[in-house]
C-alpha atoms as a PDB file:
ATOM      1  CA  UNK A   1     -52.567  46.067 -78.271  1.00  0.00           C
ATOM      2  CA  UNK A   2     -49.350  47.363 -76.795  1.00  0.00           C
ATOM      3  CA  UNK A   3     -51.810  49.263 -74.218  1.00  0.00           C
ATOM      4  CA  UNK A   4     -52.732  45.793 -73.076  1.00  0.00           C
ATOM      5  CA  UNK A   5     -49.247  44.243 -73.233  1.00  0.00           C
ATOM      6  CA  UNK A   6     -48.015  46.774 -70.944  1.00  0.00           C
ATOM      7  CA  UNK A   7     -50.515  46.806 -68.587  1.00  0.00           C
ATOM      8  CA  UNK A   8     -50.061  42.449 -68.160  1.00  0.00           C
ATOM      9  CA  UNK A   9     -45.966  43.035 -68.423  1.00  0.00           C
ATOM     10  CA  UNK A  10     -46.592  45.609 -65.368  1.00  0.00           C
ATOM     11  CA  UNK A  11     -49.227  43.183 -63.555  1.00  0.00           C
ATOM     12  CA  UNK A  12     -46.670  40.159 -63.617  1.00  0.00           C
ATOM     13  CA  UNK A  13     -44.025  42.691 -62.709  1.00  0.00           C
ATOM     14  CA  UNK A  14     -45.885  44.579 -60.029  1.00  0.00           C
ATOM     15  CA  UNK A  15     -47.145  40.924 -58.405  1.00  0.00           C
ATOM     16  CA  UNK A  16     -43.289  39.794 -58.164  1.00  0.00           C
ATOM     17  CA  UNK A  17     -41.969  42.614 -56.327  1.00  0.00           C
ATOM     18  CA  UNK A  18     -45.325  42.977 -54.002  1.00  0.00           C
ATOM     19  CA  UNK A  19     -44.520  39.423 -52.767  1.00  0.00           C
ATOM     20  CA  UNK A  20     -40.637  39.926 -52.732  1.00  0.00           C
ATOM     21  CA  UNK A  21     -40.154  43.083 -50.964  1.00  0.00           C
ATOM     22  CA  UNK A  22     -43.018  45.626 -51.964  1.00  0.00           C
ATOM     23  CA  UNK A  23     -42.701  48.411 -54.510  1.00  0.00           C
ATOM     24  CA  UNK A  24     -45.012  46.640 -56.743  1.00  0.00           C
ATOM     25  CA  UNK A  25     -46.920  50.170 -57.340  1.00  0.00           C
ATOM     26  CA  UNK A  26     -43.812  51.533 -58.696  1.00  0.00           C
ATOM     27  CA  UNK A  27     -44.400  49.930 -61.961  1.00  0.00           C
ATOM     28  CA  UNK A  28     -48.336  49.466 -62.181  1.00  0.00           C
ATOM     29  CA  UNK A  29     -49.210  52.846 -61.001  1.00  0.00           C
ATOM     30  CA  UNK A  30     -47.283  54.640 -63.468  1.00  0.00           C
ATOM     31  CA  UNK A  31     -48.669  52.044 -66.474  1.00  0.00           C
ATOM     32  CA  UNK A  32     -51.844  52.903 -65.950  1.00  0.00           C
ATOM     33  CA  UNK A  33     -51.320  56.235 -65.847  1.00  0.00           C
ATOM     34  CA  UNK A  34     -49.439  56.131 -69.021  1.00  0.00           C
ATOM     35  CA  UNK A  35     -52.286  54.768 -70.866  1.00  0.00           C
ATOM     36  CA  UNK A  36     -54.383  57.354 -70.104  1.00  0.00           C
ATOM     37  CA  UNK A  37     -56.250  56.461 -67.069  1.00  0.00           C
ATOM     38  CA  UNK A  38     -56.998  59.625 -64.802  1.00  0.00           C
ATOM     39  CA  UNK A  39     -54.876  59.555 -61.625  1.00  0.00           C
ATOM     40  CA  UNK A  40     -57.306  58.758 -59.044  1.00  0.00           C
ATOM     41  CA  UNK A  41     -58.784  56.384 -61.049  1.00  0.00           C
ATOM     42  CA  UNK A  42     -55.725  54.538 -61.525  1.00  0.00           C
ATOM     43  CA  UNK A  43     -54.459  54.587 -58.170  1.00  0.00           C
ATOM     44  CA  UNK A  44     -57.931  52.432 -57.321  1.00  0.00           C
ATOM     45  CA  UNK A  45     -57.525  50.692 -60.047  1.00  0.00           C
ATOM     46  CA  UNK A  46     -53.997  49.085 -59.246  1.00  0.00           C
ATOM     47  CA  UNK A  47     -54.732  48.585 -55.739  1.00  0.00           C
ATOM     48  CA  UNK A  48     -57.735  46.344 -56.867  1.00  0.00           C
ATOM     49  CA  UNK A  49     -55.171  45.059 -59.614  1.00  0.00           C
ATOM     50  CA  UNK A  50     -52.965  43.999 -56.881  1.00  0.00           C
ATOM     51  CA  UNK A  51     -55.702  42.041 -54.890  1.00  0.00           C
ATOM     52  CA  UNK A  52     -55.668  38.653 -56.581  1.00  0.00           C
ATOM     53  CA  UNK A  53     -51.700  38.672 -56.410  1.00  0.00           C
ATOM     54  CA  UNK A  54     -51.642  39.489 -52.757  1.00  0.00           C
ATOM     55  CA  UNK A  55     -53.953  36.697 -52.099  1.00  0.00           C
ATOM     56  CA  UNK A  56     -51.504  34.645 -54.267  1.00  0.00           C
ATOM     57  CA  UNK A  57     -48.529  36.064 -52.287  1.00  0.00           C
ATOM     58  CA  UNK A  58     -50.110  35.012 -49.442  1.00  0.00           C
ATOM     59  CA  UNK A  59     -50.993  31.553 -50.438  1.00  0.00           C
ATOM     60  CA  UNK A  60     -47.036  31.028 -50.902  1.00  0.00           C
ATOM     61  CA  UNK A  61     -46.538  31.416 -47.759  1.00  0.00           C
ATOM     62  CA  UNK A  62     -49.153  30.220 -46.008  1.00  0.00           C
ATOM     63  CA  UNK A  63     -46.925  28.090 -44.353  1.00  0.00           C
ATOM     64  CA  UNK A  64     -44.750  30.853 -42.847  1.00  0.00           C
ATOM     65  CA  UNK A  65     -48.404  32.707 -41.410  1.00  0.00           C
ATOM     66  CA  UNK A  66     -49.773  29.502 -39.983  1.00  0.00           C
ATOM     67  CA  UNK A  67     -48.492  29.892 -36.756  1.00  0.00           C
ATOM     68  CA  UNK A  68     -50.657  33.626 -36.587  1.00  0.00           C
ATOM     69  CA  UNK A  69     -53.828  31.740 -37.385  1.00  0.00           C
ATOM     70  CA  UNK A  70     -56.296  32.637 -35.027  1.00  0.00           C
ATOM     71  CA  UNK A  71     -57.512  35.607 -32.454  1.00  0.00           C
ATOM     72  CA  UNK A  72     -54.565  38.105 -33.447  1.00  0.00           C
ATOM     73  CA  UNK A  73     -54.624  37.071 -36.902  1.00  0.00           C
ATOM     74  CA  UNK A  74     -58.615  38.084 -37.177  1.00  0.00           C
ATOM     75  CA  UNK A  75     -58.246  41.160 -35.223  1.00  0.00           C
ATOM     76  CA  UNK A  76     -55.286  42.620 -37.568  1.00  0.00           C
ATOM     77  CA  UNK A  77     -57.157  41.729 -40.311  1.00  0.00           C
ATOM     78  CA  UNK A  78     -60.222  44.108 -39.198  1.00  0.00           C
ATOM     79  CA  UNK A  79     -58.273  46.633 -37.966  1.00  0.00           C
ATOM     80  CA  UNK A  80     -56.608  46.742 -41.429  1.00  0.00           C
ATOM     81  CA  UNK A  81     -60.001  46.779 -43.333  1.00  0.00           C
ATOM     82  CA  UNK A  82     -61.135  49.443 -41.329  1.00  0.00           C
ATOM     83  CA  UNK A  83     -58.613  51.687 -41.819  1.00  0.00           C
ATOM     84  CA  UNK A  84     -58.171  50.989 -45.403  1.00  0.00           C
ATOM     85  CA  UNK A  85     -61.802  51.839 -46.068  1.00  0.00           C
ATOM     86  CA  UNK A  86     -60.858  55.340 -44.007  1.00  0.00           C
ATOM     87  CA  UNK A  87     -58.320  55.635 -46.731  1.00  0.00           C
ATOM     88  CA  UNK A  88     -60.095  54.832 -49.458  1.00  0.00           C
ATOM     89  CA  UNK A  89     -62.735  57.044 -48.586  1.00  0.00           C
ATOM     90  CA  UNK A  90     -60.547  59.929 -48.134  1.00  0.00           C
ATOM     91  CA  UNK A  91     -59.095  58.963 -51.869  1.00  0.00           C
ATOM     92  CA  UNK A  92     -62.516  59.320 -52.869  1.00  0.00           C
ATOM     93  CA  UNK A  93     -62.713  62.869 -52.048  1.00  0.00           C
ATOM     94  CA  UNK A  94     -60.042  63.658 -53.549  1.00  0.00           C
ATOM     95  CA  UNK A  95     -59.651  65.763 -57.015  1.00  0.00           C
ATOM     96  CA  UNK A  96     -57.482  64.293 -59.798  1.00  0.00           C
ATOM     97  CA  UNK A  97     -55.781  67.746 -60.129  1.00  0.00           C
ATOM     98  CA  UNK A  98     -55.133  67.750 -56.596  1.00  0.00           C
ATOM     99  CA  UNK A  99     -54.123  64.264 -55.931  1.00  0.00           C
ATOM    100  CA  UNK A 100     -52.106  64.692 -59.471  1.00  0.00           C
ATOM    101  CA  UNK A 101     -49.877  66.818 -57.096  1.00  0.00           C
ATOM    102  CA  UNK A 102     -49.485  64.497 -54.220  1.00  0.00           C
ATOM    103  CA  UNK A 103     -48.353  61.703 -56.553  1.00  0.00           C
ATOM    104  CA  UNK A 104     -45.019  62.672 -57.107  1.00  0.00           C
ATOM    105  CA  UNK A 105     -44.277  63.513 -53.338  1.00  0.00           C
ATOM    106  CA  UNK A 106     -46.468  60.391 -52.322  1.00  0.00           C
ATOM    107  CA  UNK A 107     -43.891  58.060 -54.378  1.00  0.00           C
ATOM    108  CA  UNK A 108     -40.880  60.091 -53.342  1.00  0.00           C
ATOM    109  CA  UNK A 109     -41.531  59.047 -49.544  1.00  0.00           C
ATOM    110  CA  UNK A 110     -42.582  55.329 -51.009  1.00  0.00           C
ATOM    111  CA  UNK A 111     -38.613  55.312 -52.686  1.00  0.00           C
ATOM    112  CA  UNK A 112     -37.110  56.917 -49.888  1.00  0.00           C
ATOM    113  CA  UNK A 113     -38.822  54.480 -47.410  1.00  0.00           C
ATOM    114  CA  UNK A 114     -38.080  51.489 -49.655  1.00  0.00           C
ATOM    115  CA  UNK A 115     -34.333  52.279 -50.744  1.00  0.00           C
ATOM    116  CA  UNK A 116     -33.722  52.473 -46.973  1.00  0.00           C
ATOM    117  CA  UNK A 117     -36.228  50.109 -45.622  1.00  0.00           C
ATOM    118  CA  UNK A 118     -33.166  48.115 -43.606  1.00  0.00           C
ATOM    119  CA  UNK A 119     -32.631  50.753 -41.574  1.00  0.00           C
ATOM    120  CA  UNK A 120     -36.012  51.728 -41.239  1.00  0.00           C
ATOM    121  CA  UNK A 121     -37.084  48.464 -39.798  1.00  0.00           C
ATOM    122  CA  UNK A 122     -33.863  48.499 -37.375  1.00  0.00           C
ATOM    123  CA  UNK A 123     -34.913  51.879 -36.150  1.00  0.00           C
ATOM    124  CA  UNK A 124     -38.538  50.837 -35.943  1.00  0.00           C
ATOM    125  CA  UNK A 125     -37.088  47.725 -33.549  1.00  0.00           C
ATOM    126  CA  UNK A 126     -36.056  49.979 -31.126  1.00  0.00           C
ATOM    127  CA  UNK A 127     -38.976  51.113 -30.592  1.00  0.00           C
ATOM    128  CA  UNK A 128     -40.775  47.805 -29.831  1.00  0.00           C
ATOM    129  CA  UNK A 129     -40.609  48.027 -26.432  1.00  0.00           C
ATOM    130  CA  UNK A 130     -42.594  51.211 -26.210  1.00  0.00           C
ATOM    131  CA  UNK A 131     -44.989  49.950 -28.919  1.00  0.00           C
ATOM    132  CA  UNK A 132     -47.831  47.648 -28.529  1.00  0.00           C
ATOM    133  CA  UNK A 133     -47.551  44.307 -30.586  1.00  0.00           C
ATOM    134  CA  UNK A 134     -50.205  44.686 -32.856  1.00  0.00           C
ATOM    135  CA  UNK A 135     -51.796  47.261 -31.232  1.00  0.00           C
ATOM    136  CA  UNK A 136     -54.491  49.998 -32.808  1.00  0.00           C
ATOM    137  CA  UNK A 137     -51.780  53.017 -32.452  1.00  0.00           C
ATOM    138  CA  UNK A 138     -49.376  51.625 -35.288  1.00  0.00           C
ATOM    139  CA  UNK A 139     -52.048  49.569 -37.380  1.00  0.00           C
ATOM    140  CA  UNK A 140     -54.569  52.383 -38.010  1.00  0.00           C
ATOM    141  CA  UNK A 141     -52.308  55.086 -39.352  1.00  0.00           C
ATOM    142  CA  UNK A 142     -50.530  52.176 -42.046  1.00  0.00           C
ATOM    143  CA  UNK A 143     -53.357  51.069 -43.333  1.00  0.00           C
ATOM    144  CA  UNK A 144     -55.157  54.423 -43.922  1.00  0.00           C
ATOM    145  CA  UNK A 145     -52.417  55.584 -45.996  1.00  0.00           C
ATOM    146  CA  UNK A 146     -52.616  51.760 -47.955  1.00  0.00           C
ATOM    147  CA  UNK A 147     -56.320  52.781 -48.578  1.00  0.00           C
ATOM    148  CA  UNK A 148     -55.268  55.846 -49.828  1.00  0.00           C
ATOM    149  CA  UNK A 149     -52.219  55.671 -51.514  1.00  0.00           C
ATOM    150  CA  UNK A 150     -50.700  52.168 -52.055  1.00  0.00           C
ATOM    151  CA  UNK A 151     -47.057  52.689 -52.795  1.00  0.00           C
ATOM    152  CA  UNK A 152     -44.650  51.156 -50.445  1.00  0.00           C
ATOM    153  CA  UNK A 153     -47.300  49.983 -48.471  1.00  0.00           C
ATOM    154  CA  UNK A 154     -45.390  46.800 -48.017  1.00  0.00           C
ATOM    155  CA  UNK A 155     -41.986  48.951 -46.745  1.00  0.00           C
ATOM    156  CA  UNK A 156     -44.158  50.685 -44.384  1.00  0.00           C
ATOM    157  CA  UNK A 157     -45.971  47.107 -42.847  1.00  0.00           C
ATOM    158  CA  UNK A 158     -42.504  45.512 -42.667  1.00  0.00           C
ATOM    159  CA  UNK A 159     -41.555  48.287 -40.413  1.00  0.00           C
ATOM    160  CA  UNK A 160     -44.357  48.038 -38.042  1.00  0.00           C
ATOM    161  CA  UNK A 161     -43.820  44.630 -38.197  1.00  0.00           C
ATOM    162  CA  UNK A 162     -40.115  45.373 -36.991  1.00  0.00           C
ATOM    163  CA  UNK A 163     -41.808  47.193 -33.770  1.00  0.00           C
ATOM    164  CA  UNK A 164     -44.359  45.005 -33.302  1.00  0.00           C
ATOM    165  CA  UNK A 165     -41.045  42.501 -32.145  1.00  0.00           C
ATOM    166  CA  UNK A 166     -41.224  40.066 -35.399  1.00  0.00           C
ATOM    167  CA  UNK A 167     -38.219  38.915 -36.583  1.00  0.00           C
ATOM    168  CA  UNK A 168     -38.970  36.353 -39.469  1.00  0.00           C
ATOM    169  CA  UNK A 169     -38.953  38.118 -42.760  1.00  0.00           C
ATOM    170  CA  UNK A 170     -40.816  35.516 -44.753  1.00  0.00           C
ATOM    171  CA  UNK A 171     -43.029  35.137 -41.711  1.00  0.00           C
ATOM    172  CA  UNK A 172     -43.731  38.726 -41.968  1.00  0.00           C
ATOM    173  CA  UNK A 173     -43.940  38.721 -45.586  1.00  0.00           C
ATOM    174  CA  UNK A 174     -46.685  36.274 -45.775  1.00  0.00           C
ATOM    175  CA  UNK A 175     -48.452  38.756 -42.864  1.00  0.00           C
ATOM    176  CA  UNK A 176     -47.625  41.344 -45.410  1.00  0.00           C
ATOM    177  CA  UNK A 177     -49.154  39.817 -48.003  1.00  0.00           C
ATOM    178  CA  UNK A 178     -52.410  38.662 -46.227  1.00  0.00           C
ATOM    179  CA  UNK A 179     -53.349  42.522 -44.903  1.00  0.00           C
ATOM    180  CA  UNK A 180     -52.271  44.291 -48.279  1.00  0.00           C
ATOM    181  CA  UNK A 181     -55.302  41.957 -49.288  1.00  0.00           C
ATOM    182  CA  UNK A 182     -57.467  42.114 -46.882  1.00  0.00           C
ATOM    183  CA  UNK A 183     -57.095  46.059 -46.720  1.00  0.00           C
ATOM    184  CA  UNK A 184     -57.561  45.671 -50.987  1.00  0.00           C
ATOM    185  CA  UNK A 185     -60.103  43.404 -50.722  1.00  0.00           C
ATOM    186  CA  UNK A 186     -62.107  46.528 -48.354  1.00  0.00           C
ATOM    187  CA  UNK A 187     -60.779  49.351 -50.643  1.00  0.00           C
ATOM    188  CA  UNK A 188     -61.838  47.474 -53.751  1.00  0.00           C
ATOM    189  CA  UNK A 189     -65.846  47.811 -52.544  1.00  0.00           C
ATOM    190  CA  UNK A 190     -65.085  51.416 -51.540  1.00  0.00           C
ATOM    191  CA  UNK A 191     -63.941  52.490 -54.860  1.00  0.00           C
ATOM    192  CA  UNK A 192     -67.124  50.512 -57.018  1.00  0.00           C
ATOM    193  CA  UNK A 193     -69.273  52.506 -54.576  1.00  0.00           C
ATOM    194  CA  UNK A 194     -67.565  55.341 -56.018  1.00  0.00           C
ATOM    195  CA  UNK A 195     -67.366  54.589 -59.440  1.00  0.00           C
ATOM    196  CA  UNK A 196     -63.351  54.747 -59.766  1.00  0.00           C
ATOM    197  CA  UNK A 197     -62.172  51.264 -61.160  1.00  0.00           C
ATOM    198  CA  UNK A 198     -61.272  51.111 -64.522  1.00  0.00           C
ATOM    199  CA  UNK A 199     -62.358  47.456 -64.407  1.00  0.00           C
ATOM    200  CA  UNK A 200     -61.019  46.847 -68.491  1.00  0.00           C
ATOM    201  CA  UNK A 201     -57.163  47.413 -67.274  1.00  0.00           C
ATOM    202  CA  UNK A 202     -57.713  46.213 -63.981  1.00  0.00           C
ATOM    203  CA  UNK A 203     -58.830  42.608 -65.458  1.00  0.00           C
ATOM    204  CA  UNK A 204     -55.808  43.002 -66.840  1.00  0.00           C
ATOM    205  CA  UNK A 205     -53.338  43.230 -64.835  1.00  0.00           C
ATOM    206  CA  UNK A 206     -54.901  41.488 -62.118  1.00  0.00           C
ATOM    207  CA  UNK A 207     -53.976  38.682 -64.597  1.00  0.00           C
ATOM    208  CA  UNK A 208     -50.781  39.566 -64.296  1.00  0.00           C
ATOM    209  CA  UNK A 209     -50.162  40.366 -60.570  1.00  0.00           C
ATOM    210  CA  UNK A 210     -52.265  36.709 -59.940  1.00  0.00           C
ATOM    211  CA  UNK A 211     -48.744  35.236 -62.236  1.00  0.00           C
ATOM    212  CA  UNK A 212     -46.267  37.468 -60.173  1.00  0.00           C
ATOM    213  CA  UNK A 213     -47.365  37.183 -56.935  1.00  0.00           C
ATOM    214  CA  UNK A 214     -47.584  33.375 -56.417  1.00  0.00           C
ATOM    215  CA  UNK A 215     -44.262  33.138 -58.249  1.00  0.00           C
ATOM    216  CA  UNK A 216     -43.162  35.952 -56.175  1.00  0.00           C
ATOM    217  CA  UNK A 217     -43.043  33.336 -52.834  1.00  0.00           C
ATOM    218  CA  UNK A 218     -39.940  31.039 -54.543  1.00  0.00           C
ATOM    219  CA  UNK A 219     -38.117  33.889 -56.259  1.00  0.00           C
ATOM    220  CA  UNK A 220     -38.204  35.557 -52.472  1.00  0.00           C
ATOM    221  CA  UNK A 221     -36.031  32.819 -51.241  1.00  0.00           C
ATOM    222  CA  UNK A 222     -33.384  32.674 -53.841  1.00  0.00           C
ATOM    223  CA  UNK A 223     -33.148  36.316 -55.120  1.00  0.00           C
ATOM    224  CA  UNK A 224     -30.049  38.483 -54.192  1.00  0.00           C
ATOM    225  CA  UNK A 225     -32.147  40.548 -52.171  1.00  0.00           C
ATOM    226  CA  UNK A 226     -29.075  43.990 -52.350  1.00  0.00           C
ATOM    227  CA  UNK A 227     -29.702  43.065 -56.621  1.00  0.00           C
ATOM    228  CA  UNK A 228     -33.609  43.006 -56.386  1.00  0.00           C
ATOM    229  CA  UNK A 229     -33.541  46.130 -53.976  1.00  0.00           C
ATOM    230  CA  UNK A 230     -31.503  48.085 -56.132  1.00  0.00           C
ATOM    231  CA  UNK A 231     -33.411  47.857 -59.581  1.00  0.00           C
ATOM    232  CA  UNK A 232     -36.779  48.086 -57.104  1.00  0.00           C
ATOM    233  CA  UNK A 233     -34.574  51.749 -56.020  1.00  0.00           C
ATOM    234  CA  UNK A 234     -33.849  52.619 -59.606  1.00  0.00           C
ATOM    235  CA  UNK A 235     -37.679  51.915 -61.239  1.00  0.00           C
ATOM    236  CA  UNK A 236     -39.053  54.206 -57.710  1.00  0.00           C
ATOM    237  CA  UNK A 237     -36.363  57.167 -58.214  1.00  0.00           C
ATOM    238  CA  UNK A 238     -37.106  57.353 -62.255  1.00  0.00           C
ATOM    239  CA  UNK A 239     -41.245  57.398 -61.799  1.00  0.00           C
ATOM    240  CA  UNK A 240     -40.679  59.614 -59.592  1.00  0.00           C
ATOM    241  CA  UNK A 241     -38.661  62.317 -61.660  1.00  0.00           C
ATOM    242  CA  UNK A 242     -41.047  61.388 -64.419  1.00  0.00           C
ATOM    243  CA  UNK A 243     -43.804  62.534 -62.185  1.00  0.00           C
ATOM    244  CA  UNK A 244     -42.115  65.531 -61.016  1.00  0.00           C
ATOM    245  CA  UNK A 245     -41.431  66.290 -64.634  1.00  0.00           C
ATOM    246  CA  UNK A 246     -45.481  65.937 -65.240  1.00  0.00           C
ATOM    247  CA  UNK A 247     -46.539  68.008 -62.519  1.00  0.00           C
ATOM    248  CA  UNK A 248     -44.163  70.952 -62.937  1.00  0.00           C
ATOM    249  CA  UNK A 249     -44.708  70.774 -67.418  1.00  0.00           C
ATOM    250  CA  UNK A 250     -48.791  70.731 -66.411  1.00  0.00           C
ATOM    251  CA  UNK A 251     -48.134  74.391 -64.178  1.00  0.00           C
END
């Protein structure tokens, strides 16, 4: 029972923040792992967790991606299936002792990125000159690394974002939110292919993330986002020293 109370808790949890700012897969990641799922296992399963509350997310702010509807809208969105089906293909590959190791460095760079996502996205606006607006060069390389490794996905598509030349954050949250499900929605057929949902838990907290992410939409727009960012910080920063702590008592 309390397996299944914390795995909702973190789905409701994990749905917020993925609308909000990202950083959802601080929290659901982690639960799953904590309940004994296997680590590549549970890195597919909360990325197809997270699928009904991106689609959610994205509902909420359907109003903010209408004015993308059309020709650059559809080609994003295939780009970013593509490349998260590269990704997820990759994670299928990989070895849970192996990818056991890249977990705690993989959320170390997700933290870093997201604790100082403000000035990543400034930095990555100075380069929007030089970079395509949603060209191949930028897409392809996020969304391989959403299809393999999900955490701070949503940092790492705000940035490109930034060079890409957009400037409206709920604009490019909604964006956000529509390609972390799109590139889920392509991942999620990879990894039945490949046997690696956990499709009990993931019920379960897809529950949860469907709750957090449409709610996520309001709470964006009246948050304290420097409140929201640091607790997002604090949650990253402590999974990850619990990970490190893993890794280096399993040597």
């Amino acid at each position: 029972m309390f397996d299944i109370v914390l795995l909702f808790v973190a789905g409701v949890l994990g749905g917020m923040l993925n609308a909000v700012a990202g950083g959802g897969t601080f929290i659901t990641f982690p639960a799953l792992v904590f309940t004994g799922v296997p680590p590549v296992a549970a890195n597919a399963t909360t990325t197809v967790a997270a699928l009904p509350g991106y689609l959610a997310a994205a509902w909420g702010f359907r109003r903010d991606i209408r004015v993308m509807e059309g020709a650059p809208l559809l080609r994003v969105t295939i780009w970013t299936m593509a490349g998260g089906a590269v990704g997820a293909g990759l994670l299928m590959v990989s070895s849970n002792e192996g990818f056991a190791m890249l977990v705690p460095f993989l959320l170390l760079l997700a933290t870093v990125v997201f604790t100082w996502s403000d000035q990543v996205r400034r930095a990555a606006s100075r380069w929007r000159r030089a970079v395509t607006p949603f060209g191949l060069g930028t897409l392809l390389p996020m969304a391989v690394y959403g299809g393999y490794f999900n955490g701070g996905l949503g940092i790492i598509m705000l940035a490109v974002f930034a060079m890409w030349g957009m400037t409206d954050l709920h604009q490019m949250n909604g964006l956000k939110s529509w390609l972390s499900f799109a590139l889920s929605l392509i991942a999620l057929a990879v990894f039945a292919a490949g046997g690696s949902i956990v499709w009990g838990p993931a019920a379960i907290m897809a529950l949860g993330t469907i709750i957090g992410g449409y709610s996520g939409a309001p709470v964006a727009r009246r948050i304290p986002r420097p409140v929201l960012r640091l607790l997002i910080a604090l949650v990253g920063f402590g999974m990850t020293a619990i990970f490190f702590w893993r890794l280096i008592q399993g040597a």
